[in-house]
PDB file of N, CA and C in Angstrom:
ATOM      1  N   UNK A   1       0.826  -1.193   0.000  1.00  0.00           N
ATOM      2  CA  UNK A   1       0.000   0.000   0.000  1.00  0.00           C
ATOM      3  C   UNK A   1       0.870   1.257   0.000  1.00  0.00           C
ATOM      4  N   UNK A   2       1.732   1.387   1.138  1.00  0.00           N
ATOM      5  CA  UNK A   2       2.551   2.436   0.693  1.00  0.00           C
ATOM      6  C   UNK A   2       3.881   3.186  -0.717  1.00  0.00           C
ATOM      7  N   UNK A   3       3.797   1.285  -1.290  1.00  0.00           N
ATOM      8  CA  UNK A   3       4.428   1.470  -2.423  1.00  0.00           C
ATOM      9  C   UNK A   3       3.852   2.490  -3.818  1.00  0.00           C
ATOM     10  N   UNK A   4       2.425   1.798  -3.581  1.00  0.00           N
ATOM     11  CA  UNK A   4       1.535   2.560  -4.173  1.00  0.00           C
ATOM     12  C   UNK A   4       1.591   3.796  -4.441  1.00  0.00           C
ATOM     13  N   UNK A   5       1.351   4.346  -2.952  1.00  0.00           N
ATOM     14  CA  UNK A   5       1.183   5.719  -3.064  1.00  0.00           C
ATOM     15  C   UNK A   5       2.574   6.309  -3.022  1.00  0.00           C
ATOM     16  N   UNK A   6       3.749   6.079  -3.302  1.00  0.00           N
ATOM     17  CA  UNK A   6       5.293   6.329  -4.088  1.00  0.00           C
ATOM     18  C   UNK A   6       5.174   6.710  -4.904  1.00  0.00           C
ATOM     19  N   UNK A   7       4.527   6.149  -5.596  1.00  0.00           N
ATOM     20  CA  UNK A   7       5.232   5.881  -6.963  1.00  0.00           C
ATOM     21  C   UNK A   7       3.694   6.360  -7.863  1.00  0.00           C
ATOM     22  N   UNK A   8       3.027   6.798  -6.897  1.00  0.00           N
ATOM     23  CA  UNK A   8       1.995   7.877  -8.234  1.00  0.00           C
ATOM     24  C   UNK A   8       2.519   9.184  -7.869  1.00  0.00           C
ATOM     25  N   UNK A   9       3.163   9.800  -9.394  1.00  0.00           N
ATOM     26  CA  UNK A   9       3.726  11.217  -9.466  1.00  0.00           C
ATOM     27  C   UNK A   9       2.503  12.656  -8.871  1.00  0.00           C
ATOM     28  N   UNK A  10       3.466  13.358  -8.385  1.00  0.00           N
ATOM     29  CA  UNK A  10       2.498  14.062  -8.094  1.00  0.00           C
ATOM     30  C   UNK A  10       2.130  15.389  -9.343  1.00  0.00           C
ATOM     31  N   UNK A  11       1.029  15.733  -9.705  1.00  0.00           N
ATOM     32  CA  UNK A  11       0.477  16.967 -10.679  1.00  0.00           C
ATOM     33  C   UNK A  11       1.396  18.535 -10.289  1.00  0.00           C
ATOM     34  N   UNK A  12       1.716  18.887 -11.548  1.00  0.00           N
ATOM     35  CA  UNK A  12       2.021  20.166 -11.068  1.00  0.00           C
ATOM     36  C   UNK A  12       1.025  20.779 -12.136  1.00  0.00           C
ATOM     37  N   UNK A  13       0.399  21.895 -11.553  1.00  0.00           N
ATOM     38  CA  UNK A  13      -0.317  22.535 -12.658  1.00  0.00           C
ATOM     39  C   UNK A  13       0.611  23.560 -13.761  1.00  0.00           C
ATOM     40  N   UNK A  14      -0.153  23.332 -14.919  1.00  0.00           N
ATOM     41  CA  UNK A  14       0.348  23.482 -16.302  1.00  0.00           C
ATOM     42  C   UNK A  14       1.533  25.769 -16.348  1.00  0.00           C
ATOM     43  N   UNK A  15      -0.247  25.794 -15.544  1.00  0.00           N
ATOM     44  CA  UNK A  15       0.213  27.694 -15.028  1.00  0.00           C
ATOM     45  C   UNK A  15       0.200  27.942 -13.829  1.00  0.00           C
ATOM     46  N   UNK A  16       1.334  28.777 -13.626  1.00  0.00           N
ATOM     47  CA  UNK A  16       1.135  29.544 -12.394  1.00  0.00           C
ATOM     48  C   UNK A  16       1.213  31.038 -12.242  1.00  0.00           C
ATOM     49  N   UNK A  17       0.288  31.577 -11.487  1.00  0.00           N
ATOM     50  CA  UNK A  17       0.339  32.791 -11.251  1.00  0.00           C
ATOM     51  C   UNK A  17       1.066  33.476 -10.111  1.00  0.00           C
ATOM     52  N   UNK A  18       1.394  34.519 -10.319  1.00  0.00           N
ATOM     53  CA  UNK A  18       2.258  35.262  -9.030  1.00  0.00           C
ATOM     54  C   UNK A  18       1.369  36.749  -9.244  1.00  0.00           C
ATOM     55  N   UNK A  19       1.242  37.611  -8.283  1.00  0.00           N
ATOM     56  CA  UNK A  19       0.964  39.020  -8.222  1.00  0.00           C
ATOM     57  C   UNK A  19       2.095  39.460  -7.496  1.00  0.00           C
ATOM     58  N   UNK A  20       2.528  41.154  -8.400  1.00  0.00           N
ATOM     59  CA  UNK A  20       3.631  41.356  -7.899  1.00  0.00           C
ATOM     60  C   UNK A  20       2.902  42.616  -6.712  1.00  0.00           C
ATOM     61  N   UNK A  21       3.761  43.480  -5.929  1.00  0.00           N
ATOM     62  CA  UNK A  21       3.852  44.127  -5.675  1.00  0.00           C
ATOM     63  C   UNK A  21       3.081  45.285  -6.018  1.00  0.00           C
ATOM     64  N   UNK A  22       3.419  45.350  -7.631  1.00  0.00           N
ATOM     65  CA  UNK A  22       2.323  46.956  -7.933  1.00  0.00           C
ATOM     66  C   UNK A  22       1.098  45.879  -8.726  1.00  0.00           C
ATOM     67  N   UNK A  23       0.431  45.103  -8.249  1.00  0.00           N
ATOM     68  CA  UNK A  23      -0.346  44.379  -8.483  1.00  0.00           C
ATOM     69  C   UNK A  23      -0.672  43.892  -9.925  1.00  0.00           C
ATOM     70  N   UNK A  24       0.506  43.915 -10.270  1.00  0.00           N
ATOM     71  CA  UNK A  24       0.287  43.277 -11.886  1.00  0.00           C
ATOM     72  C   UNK A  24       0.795  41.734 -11.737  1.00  0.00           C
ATOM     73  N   UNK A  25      -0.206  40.921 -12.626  1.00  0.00           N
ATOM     74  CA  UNK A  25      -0.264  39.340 -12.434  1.00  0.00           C
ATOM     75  C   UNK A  25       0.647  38.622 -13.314  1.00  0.00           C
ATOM     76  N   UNK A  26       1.606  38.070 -13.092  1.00  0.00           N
ATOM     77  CA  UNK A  26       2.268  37.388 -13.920  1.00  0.00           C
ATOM     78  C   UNK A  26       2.466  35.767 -14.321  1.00  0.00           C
ATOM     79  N   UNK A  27       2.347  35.145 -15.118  1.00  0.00           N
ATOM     80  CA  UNK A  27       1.732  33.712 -15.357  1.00  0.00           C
ATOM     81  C   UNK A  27       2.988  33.486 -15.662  1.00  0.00           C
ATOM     82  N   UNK A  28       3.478  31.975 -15.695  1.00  0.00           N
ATOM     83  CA  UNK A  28       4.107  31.481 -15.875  1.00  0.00           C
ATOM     84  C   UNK A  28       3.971  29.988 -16.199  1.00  0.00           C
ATOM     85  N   UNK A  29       4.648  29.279 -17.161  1.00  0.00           N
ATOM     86  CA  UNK A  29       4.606  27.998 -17.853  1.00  0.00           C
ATOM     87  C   UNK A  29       4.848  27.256 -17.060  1.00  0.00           C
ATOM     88  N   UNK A  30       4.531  26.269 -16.468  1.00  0.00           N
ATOM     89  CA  UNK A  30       5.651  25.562 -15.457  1.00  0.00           C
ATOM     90  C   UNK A  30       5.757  23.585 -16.422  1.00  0.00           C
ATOM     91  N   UNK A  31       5.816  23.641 -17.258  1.00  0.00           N
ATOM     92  CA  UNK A  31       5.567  21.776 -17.967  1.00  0.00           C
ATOM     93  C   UNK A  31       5.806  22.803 -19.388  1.00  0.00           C
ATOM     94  N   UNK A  32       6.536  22.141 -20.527  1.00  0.00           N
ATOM     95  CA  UNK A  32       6.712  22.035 -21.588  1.00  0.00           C
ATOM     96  C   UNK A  32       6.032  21.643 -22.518  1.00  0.00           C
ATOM     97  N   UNK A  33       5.311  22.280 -23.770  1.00  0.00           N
ATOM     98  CA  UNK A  33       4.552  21.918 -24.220  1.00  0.00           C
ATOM     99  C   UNK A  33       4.346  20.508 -24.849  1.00  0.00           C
ATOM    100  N   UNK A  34       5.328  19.749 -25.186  1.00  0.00           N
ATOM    101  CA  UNK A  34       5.318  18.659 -25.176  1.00  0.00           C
ATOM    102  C   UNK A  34       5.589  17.553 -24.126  1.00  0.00           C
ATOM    103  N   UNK A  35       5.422  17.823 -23.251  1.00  0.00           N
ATOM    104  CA  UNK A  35       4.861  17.308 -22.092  1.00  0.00           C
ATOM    105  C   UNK A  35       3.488  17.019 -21.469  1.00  0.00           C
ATOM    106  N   UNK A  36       2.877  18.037 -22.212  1.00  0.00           N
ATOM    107  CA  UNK A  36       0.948  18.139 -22.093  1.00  0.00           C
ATOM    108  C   UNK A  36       0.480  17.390 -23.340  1.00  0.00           C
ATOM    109  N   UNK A  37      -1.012  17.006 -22.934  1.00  0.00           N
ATOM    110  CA  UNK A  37      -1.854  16.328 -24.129  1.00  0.00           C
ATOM    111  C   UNK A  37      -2.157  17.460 -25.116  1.00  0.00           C
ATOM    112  N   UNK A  38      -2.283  18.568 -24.642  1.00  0.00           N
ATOM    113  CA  UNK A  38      -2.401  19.420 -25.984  1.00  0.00           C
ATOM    114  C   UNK A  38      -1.410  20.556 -26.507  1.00  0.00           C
ATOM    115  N   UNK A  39      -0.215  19.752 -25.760  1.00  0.00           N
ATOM    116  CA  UNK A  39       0.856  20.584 -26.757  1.00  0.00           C
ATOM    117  C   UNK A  39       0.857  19.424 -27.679  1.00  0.00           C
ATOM    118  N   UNK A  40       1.394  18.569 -27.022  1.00  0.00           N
ATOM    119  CA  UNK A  40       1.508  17.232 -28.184  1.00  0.00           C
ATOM    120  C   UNK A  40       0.222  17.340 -29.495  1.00  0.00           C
ATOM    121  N   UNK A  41      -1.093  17.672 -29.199  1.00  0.00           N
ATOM    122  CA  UNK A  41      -1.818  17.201 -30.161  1.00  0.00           C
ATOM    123  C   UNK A  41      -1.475  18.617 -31.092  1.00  0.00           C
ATOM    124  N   UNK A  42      -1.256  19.684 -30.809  1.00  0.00           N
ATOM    125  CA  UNK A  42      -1.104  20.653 -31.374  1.00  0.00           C
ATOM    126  C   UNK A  42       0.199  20.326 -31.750  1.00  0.00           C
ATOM    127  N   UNK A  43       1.359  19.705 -31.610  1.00  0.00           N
ATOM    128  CA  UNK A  43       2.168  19.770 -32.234  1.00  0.00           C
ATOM    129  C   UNK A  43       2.304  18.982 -33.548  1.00  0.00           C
ATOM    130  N   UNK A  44       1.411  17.888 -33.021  1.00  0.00           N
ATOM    131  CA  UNK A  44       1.200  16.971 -34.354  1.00  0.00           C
ATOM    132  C   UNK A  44       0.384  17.210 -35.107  1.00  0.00           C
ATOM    133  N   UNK A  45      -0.379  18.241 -34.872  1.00  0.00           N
ATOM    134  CA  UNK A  45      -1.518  18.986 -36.197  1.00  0.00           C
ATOM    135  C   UNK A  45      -0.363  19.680 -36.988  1.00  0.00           C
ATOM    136  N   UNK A  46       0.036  20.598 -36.863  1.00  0.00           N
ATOM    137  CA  UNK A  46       1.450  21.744 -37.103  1.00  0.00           C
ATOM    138  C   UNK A  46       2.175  20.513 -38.384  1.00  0.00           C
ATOM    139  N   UNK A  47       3.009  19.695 -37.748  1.00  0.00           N
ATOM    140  CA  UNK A  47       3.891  18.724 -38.683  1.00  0.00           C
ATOM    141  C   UNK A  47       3.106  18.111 -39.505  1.00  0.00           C
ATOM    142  N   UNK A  48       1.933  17.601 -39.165  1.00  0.00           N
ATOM    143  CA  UNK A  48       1.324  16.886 -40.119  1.00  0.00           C
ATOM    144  C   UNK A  48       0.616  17.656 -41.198  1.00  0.00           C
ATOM    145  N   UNK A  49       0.487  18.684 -40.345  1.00  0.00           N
ATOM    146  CA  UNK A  49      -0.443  19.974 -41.987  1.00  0.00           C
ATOM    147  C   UNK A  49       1.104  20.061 -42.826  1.00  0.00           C
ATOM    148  N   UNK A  50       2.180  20.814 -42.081  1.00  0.00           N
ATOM    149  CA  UNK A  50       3.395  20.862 -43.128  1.00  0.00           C
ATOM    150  C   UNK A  50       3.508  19.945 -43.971  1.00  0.00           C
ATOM    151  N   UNK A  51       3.674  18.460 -43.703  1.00  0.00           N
ATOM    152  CA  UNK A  51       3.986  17.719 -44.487  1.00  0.00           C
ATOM    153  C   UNK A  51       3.059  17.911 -45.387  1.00  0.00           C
ATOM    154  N   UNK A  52       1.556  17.248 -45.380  1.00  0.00           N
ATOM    155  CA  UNK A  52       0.717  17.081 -46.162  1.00  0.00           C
ATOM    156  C   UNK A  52       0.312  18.906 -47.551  1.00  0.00           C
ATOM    157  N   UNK A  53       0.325  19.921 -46.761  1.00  0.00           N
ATOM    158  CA  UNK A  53       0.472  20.834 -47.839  1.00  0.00           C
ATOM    159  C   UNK A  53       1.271  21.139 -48.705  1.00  0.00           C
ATOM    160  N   UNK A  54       2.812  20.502 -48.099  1.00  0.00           N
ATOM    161  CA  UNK A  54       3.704  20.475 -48.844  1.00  0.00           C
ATOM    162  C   UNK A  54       3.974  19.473 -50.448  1.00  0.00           C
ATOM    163  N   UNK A  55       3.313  18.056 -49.850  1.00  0.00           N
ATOM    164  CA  UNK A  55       3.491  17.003 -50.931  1.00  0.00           C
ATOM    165  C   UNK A  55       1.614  17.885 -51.549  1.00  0.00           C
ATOM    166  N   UNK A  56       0.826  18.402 -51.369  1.00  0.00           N
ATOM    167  CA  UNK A  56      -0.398  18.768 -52.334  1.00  0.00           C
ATOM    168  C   UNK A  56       0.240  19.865 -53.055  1.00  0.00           C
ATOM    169  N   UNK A  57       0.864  20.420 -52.660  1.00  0.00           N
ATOM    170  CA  UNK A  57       1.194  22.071 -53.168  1.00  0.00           C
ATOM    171  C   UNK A  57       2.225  21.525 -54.651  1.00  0.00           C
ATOM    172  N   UNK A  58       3.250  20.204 -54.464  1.00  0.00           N
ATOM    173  CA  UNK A  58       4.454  19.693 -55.046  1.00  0.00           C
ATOM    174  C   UNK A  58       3.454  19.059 -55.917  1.00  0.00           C
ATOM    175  N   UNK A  59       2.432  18.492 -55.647  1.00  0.00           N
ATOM    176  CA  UNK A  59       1.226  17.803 -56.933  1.00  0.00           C
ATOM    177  C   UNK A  59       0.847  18.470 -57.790  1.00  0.00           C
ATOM    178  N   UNK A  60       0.188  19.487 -57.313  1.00  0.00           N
ATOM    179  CA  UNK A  60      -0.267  20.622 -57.976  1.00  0.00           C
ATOM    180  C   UNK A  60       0.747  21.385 -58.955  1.00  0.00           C
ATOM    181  N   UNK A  61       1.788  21.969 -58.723  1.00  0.00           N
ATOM    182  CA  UNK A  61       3.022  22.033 -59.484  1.00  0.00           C
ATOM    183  C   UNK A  61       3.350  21.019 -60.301  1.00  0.00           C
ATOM    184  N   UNK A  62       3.257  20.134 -60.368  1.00  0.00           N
ATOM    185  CA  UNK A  62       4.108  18.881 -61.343  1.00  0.00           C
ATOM    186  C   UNK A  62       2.546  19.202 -62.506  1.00  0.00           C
ATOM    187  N   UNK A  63       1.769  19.218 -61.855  1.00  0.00           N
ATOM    188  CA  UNK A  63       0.407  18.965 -62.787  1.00  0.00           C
ATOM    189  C   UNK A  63       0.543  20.488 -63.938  1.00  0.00           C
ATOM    190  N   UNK A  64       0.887  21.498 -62.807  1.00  0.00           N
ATOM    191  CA  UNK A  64       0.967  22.615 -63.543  1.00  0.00           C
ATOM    192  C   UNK A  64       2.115  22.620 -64.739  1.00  0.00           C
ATOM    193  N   UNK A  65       3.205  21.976 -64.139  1.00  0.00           N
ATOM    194  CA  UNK A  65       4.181  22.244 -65.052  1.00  0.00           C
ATOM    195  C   UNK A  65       3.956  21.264 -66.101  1.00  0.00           C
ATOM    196  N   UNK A  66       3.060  19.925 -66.589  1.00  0.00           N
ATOM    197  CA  UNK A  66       3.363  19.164 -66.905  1.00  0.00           C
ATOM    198  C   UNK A  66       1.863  19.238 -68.157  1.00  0.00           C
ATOM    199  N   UNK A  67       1.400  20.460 -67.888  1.00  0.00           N
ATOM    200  CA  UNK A  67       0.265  20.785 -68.669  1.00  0.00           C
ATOM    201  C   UNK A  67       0.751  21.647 -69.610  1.00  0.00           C
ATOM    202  N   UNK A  68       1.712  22.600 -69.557  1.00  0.00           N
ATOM    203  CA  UNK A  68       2.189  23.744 -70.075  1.00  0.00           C
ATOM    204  C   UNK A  68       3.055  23.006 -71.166  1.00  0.00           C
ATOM    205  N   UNK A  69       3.576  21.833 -70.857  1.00  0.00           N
ATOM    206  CA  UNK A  69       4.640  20.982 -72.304  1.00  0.00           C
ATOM    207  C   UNK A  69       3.751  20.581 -72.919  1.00  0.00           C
TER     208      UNK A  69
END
């Protein structure tokens, strides 16, 4: 039982806030975006649009150039 509760990590939340002095709020990142479920999913939207517009855009060109001969 006490192994258990070892060895489950504990949460740190994603933001943290501080208020300073002249009462302005300052946030801070505390986990890396690829460390979270939606940096990761956002990161793999990002690469996967690059790739894929890249090989449509390279189709589209071959078609273009290959109409003009």
């Amino acid at each position: 039982m006490k192994n258990q509760k070892k060895n489950k990590k504990k949460k740190t939340p994603v933001f943290k806030t501080k208020v300073k002095r002249d009462n302005t709020v300052e946030v801070e990142i505390q986990k890396t975006p690829d460390k979270t479920l939606t940096g990761r999913i956002i990161i793999y939207i990002i690469v996967f649009g690059m790739t894929v517009l890249m090989l449509v855009s390279l189709i589209i060109l071959i078609i273009q150039v290959g109409g003009k001969i």
